[in-house]
PDB file of N, CA and C in Angstrom:
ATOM      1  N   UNK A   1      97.688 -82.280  43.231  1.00  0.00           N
ATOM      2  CA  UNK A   1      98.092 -83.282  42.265  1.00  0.00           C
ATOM      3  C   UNK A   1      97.404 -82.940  40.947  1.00  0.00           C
ATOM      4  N   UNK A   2      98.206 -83.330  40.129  1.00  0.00           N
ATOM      5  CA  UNK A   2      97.983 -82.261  38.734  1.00  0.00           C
ATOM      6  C   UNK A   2      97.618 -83.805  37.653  1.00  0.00           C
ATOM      7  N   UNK A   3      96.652 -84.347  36.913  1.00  0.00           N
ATOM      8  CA  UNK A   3      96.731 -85.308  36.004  1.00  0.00           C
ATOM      9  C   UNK A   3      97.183 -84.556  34.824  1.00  0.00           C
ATOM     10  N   UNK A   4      98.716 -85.322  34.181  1.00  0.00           N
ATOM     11  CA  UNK A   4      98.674 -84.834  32.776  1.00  0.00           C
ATOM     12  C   UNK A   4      98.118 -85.551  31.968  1.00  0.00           C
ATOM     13  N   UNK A   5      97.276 -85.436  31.241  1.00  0.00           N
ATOM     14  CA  UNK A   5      96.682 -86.137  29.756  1.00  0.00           C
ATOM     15  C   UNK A   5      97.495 -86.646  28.793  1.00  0.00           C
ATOM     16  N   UNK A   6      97.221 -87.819  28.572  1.00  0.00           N
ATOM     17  CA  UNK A   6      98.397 -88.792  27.664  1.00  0.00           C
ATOM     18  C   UNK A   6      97.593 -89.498  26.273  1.00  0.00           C
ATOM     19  N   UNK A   7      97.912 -89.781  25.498  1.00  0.00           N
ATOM     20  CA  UNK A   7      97.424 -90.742  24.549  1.00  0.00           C
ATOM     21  C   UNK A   7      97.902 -91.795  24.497  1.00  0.00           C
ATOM     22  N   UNK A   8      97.095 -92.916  23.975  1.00  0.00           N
ATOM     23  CA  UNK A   8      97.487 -93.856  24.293  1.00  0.00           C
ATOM     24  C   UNK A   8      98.082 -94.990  22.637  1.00  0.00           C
ATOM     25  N   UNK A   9      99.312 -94.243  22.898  1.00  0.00           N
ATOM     26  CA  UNK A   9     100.608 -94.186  21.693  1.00  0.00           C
ATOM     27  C   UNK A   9     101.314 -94.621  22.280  1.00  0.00           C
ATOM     28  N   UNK A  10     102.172 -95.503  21.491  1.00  0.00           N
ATOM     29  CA  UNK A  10     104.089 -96.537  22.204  1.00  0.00           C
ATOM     30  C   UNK A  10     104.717 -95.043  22.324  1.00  0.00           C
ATOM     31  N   UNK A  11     104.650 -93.916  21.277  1.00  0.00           N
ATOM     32  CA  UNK A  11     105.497 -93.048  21.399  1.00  0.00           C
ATOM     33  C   UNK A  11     105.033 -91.214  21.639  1.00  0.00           C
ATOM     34  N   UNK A  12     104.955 -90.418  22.476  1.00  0.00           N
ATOM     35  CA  UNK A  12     104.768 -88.896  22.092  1.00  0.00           C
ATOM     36  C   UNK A  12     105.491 -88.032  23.099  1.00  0.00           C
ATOM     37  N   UNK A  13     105.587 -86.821  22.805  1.00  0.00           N
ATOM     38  CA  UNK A  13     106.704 -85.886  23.359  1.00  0.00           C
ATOM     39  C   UNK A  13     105.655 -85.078  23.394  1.00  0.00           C
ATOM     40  N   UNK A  14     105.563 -83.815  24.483  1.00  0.00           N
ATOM     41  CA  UNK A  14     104.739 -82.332  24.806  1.00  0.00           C
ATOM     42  C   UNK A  14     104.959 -81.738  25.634  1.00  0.00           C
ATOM     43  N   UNK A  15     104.647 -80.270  25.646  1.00  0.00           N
ATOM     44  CA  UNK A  15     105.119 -79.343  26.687  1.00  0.00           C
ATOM     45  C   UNK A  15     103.873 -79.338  27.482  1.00  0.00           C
ATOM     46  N   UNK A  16     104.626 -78.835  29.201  1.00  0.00           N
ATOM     47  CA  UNK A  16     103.427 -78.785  29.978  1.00  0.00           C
ATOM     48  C   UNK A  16     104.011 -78.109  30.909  1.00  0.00           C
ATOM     49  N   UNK A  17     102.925 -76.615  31.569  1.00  0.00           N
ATOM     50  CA  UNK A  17     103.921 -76.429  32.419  1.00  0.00           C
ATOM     51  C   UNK A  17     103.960 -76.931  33.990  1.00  0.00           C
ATOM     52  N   UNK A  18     104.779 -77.183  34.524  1.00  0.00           N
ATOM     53  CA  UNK A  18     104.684 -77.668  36.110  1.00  0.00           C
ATOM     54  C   UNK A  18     105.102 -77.385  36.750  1.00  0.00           C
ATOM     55  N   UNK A  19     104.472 -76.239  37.799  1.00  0.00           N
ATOM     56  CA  UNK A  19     105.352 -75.462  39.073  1.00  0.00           C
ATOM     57  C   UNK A  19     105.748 -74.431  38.479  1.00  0.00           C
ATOM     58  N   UNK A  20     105.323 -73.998  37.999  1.00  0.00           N
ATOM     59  CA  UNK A  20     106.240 -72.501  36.909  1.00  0.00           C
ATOM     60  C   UNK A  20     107.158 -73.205  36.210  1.00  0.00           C
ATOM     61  N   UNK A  21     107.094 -73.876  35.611  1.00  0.00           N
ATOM     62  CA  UNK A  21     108.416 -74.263  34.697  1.00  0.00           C
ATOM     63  C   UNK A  21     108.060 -75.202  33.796  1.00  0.00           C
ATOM     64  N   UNK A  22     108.384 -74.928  32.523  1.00  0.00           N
ATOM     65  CA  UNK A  22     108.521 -75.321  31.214  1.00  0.00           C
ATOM     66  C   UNK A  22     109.077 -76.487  30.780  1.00  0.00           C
ATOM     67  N   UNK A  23     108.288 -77.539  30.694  1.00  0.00           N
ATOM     68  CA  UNK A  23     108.486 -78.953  30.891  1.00  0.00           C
ATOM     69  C   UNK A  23     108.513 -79.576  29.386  1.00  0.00           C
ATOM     70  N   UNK A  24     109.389 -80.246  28.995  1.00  0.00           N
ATOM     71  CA  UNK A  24     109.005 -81.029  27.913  1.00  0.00           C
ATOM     72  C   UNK A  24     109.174 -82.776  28.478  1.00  0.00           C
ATOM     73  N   UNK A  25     108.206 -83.409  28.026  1.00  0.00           N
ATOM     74  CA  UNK A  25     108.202 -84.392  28.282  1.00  0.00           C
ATOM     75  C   UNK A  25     108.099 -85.627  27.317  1.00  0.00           C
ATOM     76  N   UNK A  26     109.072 -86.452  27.258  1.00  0.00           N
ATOM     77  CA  UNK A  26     108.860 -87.877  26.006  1.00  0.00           C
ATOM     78  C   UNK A  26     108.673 -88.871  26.884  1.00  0.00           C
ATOM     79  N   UNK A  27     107.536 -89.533  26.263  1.00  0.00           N
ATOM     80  CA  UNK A  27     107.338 -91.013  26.878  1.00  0.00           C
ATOM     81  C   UNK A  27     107.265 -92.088  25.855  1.00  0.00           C
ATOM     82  N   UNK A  28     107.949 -92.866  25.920  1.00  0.00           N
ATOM     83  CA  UNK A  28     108.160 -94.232  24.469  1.00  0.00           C
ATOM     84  C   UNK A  28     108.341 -95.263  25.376  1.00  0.00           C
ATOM     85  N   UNK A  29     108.073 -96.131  24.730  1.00  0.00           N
ATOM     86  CA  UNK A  29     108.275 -97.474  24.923  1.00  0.00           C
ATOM     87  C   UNK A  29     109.184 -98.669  24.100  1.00  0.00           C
ATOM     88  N   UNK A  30     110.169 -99.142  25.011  1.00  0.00           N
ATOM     89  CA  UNK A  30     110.938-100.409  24.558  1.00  0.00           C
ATOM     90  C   UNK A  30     110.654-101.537  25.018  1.00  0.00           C
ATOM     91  N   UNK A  31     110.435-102.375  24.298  1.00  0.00           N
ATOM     92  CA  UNK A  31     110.208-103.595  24.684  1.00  0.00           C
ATOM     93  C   UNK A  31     108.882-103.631  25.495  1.00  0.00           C
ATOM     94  N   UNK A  32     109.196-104.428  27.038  1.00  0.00           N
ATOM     95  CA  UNK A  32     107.799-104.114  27.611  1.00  0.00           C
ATOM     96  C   UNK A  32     108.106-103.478  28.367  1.00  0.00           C
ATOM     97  N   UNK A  33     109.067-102.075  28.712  1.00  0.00           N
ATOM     98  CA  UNK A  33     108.934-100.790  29.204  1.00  0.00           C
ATOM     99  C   UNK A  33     108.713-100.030  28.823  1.00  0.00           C
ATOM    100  N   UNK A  34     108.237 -98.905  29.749  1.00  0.00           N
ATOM    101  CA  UNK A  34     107.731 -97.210  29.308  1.00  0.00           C
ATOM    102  C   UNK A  34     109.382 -96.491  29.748  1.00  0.00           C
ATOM    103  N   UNK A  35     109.177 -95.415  29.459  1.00  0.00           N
ATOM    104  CA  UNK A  35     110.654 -94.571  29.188  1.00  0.00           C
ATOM    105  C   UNK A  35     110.483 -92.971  29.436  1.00  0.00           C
ATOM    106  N   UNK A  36     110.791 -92.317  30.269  1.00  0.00           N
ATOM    107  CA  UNK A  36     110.471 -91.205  30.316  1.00  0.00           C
ATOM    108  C   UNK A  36     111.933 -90.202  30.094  1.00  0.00           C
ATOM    109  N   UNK A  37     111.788 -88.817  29.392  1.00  0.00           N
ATOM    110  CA  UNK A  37     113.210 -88.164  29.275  1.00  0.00           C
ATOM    111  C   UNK A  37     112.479 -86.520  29.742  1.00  0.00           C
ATOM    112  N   UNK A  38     112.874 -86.122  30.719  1.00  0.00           N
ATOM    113  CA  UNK A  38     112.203 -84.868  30.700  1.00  0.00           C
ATOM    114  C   UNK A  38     113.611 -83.405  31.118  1.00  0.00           C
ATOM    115  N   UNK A  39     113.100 -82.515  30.666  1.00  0.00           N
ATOM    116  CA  UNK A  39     113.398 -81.091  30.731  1.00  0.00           C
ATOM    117  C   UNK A  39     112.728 -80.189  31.647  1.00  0.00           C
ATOM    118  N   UNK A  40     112.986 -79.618  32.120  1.00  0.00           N
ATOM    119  CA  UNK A  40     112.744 -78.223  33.270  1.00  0.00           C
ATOM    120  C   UNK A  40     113.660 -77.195  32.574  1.00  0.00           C
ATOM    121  N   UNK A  41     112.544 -76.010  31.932  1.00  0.00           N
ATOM    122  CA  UNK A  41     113.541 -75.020  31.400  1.00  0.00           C
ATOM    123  C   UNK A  41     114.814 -75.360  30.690  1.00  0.00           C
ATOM    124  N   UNK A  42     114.518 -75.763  30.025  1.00  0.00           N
ATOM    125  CA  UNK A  42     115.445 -76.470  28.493  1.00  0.00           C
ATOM    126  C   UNK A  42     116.629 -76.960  29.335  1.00  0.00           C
ATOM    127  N   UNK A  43     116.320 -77.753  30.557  1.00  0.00           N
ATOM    128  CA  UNK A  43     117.518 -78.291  31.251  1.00  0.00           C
ATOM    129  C   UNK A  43     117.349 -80.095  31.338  1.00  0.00           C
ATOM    130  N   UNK A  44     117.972 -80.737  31.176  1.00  0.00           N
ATOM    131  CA  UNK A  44     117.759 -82.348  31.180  1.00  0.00           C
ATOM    132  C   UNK A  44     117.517 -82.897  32.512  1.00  0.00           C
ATOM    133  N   UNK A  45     116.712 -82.991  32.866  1.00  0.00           N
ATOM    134  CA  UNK A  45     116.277 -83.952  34.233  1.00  0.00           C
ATOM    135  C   UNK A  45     116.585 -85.496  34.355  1.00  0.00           C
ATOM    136  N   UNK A  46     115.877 -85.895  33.861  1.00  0.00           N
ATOM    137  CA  UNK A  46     115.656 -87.236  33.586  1.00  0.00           C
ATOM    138  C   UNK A  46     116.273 -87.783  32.423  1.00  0.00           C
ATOM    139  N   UNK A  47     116.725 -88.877  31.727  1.00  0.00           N
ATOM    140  CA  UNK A  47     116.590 -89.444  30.303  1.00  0.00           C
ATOM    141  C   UNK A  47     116.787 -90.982  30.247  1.00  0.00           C
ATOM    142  N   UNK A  48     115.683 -91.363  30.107  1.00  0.00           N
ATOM    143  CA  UNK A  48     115.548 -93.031  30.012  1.00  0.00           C
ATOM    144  C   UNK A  48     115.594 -93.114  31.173  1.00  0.00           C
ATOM    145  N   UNK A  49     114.809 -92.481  31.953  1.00  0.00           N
ATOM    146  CA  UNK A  49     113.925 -93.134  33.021  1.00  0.00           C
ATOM    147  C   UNK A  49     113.150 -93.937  32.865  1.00  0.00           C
ATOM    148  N   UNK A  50     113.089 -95.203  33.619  1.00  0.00           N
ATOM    149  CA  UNK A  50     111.860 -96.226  33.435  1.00  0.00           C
ATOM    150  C   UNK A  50     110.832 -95.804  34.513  1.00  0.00           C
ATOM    151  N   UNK A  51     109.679 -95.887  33.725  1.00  0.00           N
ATOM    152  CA  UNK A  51     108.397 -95.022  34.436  1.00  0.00           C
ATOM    153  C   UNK A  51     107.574 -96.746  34.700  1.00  0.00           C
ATOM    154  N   UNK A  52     107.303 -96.991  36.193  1.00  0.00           N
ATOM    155  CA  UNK A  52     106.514 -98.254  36.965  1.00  0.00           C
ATOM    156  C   UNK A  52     105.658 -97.698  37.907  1.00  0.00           C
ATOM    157  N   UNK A  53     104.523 -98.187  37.487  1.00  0.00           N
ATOM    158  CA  UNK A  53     103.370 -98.177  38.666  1.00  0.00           C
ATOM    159  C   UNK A  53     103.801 -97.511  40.085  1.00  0.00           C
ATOM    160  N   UNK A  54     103.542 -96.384  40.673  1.00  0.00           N
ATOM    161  CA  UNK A  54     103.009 -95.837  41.718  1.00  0.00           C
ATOM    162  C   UNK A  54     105.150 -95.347  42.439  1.00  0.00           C
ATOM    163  N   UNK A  55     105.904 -95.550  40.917  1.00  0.00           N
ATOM    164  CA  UNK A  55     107.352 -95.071  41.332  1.00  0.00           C
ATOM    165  C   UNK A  55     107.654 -93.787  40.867  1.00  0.00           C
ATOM    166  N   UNK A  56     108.096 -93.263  41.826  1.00  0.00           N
ATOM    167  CA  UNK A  56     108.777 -91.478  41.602  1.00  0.00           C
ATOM    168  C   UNK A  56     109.416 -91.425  40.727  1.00  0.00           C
ATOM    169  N   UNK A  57     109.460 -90.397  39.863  1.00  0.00           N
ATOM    170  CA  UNK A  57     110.126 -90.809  38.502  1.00  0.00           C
ATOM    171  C   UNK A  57     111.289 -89.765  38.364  1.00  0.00           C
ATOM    172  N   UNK A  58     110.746 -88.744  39.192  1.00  0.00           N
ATOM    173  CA  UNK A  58     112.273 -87.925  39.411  1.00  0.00           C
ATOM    174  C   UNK A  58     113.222 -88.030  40.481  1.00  0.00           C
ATOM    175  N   UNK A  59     112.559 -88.284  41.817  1.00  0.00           N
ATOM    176  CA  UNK A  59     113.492 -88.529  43.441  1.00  0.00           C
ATOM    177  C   UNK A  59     114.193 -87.728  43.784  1.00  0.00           C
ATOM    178  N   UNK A  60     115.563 -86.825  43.610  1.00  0.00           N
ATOM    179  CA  UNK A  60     115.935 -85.807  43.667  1.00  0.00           C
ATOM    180  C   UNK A  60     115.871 -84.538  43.257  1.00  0.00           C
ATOM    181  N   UNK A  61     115.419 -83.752  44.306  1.00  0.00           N
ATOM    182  CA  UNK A  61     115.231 -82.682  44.388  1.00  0.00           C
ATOM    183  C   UNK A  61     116.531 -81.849  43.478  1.00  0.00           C
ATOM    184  N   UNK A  62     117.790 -82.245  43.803  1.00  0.00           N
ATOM    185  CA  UNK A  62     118.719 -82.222  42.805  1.00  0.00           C
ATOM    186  C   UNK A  62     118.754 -81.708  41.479  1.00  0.00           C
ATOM    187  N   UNK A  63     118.076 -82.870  40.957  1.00  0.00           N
ATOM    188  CA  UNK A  63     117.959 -82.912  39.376  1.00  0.00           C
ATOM    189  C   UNK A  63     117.194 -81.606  38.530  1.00  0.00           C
ATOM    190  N   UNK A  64     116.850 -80.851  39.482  1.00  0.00           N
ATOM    191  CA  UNK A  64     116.004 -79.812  39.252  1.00  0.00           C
ATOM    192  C   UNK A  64     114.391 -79.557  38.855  1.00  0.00           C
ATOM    193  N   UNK A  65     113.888 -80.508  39.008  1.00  0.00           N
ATOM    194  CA  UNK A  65     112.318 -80.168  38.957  1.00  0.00           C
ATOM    195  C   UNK A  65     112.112 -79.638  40.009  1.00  0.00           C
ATOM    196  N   UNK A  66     111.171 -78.739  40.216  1.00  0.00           N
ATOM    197  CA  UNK A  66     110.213 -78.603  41.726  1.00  0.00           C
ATOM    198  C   UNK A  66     109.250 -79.263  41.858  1.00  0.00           C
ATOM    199  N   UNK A  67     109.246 -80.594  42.538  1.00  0.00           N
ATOM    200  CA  UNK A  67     107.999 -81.451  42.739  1.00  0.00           C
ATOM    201  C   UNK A  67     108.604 -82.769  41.871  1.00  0.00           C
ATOM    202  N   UNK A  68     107.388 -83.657  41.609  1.00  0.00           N
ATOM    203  CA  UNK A  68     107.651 -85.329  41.418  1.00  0.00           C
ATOM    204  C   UNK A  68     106.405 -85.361  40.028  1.00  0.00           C
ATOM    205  N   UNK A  69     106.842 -86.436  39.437  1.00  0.00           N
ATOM    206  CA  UNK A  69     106.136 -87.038  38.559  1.00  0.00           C
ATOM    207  C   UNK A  69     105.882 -88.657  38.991  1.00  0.00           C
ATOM    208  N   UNK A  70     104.476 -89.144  38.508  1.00  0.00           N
ATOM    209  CA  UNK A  70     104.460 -90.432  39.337  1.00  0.00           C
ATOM    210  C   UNK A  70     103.378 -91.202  38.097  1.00  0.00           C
ATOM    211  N   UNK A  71     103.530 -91.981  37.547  1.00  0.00           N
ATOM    212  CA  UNK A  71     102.466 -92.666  37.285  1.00  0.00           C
ATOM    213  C   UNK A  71     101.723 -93.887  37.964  1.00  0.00           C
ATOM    214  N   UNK A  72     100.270 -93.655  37.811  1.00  0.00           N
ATOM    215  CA  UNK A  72      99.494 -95.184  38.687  1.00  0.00           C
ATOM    216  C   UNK A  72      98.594 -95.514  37.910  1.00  0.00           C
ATOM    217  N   UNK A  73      98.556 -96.935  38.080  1.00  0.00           N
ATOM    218  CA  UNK A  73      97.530 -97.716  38.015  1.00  0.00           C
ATOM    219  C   UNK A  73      96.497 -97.862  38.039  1.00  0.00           C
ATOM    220  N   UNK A  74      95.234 -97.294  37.790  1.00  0.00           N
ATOM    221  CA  UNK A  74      94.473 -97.218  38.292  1.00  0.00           C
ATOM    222  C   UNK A  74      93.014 -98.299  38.178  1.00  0.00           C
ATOM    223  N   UNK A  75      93.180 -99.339  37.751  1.00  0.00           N
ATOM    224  CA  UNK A  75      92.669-100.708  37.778  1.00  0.00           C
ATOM    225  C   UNK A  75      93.411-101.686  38.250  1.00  0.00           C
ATOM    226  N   UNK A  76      94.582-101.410  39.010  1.00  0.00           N
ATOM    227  CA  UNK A  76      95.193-102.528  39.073  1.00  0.00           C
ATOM    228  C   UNK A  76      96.927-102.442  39.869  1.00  0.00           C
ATOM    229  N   UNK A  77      97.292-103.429  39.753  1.00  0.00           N
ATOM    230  CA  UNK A  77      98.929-102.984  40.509  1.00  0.00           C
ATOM    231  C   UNK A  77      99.686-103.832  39.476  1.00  0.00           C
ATOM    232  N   UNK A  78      99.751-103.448  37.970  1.00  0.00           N
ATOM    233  CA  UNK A  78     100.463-103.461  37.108  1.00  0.00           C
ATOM    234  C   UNK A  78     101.739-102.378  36.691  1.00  0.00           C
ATOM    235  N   UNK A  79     102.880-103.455  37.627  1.00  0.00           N
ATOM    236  CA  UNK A  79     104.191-102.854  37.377  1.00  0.00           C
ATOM    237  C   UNK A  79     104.692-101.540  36.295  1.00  0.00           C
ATOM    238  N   UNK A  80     104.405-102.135  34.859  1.00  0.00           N
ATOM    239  CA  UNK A  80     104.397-102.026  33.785  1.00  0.00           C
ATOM    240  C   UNK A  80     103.541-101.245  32.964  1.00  0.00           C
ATOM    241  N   UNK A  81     103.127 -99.564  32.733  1.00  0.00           N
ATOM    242  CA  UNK A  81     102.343 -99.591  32.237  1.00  0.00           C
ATOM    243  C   UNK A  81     102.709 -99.630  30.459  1.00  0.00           C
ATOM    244  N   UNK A  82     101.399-100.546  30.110  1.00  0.00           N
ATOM    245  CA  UNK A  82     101.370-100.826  28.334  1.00  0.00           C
ATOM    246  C   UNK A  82     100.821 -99.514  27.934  1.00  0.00           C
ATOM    247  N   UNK A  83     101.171 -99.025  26.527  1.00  0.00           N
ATOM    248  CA  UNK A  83     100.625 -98.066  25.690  1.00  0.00           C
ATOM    249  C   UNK A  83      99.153 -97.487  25.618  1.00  0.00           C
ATOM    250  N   UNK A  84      98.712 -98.905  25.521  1.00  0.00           N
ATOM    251  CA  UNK A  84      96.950 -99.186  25.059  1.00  0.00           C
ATOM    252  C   UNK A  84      96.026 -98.738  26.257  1.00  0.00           C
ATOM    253  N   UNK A  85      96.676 -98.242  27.504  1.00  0.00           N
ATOM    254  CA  UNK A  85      96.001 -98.011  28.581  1.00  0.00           C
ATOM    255  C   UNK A  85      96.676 -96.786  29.422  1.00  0.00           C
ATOM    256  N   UNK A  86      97.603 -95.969  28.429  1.00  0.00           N
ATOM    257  CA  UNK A  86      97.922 -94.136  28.901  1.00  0.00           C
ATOM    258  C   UNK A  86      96.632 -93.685  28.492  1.00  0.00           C
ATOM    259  N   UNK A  87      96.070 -92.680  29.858  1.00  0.00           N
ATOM    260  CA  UNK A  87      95.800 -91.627  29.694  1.00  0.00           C
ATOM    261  C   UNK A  87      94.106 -92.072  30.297  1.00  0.00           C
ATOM    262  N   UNK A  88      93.948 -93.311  30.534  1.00  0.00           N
ATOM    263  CA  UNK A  88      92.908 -94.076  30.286  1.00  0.00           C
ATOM    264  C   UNK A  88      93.159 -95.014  32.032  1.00  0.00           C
ATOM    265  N   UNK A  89      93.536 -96.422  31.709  1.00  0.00           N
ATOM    266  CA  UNK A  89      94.218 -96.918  33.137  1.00  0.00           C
ATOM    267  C   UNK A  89      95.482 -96.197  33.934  1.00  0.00           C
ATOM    268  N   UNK A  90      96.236 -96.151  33.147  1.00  0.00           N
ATOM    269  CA  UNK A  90      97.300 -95.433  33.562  1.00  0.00           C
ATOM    270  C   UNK A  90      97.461 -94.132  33.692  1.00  0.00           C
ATOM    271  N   UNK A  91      97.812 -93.015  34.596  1.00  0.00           N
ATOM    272  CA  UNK A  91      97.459 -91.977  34.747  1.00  0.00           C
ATOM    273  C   UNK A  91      98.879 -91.180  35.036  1.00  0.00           C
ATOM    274  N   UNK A  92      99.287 -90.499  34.931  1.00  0.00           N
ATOM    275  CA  UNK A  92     100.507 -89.133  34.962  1.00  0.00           C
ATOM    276  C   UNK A  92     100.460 -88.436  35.596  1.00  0.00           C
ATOM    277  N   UNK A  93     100.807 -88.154  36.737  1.00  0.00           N
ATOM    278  CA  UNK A  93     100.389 -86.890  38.374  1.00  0.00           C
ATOM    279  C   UNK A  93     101.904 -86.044  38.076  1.00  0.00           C
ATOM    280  N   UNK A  94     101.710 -84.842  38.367  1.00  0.00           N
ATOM    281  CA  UNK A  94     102.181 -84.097  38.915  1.00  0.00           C
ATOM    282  C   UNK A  94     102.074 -83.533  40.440  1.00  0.00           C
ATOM    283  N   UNK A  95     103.262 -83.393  41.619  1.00  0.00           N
ATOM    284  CA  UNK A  95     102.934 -83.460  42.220  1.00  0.00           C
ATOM    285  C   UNK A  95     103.874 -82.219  42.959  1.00  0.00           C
ATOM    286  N   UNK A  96     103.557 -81.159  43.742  1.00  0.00           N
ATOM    287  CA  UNK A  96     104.193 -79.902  44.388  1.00  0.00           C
ATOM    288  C   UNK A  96     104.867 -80.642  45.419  1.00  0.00           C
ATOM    289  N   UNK A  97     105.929 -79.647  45.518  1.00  0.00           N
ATOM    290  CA  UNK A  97     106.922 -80.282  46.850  1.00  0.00           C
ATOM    291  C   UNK A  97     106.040 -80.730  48.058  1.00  0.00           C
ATOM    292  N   UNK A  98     104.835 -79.488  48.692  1.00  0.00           N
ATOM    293  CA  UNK A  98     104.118 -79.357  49.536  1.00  0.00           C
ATOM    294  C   UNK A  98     103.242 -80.925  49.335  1.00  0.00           C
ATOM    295  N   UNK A  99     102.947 -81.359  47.981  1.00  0.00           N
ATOM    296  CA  UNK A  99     102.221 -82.480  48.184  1.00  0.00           C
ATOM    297  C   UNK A  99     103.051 -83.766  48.348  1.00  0.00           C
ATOM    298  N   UNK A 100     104.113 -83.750  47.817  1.00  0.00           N
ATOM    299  CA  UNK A 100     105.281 -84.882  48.213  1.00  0.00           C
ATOM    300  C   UNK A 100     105.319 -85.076  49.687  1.00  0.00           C
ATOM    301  N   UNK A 101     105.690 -83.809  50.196  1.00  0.00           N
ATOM    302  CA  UNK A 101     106.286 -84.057  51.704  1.00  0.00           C
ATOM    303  C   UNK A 101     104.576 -84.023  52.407  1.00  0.00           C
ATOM    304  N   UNK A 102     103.488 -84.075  52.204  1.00  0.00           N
ATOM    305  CA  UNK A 102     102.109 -84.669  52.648  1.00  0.00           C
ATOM    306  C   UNK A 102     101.966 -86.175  52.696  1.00  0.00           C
ATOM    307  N   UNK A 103     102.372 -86.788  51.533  1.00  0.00           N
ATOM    308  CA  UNK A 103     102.291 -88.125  50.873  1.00  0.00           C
ATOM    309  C   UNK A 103     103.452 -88.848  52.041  1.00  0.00           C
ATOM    310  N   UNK A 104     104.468 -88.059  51.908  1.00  0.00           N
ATOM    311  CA  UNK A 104     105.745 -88.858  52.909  1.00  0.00           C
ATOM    312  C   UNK A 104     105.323 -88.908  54.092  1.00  0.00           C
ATOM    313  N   UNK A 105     105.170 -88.171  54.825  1.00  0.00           N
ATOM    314  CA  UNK A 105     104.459 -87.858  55.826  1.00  0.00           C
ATOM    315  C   UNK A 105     103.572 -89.022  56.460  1.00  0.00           C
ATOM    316  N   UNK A 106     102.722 -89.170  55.662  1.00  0.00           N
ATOM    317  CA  UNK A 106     101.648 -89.908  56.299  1.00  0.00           C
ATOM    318  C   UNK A 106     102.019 -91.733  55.929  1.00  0.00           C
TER     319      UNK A 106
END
């Protein structure tokens, strides 16, 4: 499990790579949701995904990532994470197929 580093901004976009592959990632916020739009090798995965406490943010293997993105909580079991607490309470995992199907597993 991989933590990506976030700031704790309503809005920022960055590359990262995950699993061999060339990730761009935006996270913004509307209203009182977070929002995720991501790329694998300049390919669209995700867009306006709503990113919630301890929920898979990609789910199909399909969509083409290798592996999962997950954010948690980590003071708390707040649905919702707010701006003021990326990178800080709220945390960004990357996670290998091998660690998905560990997590399912058990």
């Amino acid at each position: 499990m991989i933590a990506i580093p976030l700031q704790s901004i309503p809005a920022q976009a960055f590359n990262v790579s995950l699993g061999g592959q060339s990730c761009r990632i935006s996270l913004y916020q509307k209203g009182d949701f977070f929002f995720m739009d991501l790329t694998a090798n300049n390919v669209t995965v995700v867009q306006g995904r709503m990113v919630l406490n301890s929920v898979w943010i990609v789910r199909y293997a399909y969509l083409g990532l290798v592996g999962d993105l997950v954010m948690f909580d980590t003071m708390g079991a707040n649905d919702s994470p707010t701006y003021d607490g990326l990178g800080a309470r709220y945390q960004l995992y990357y996670l290998t197929p091998d660690e998905l199907a560990a997590r399912i597993a058990s």
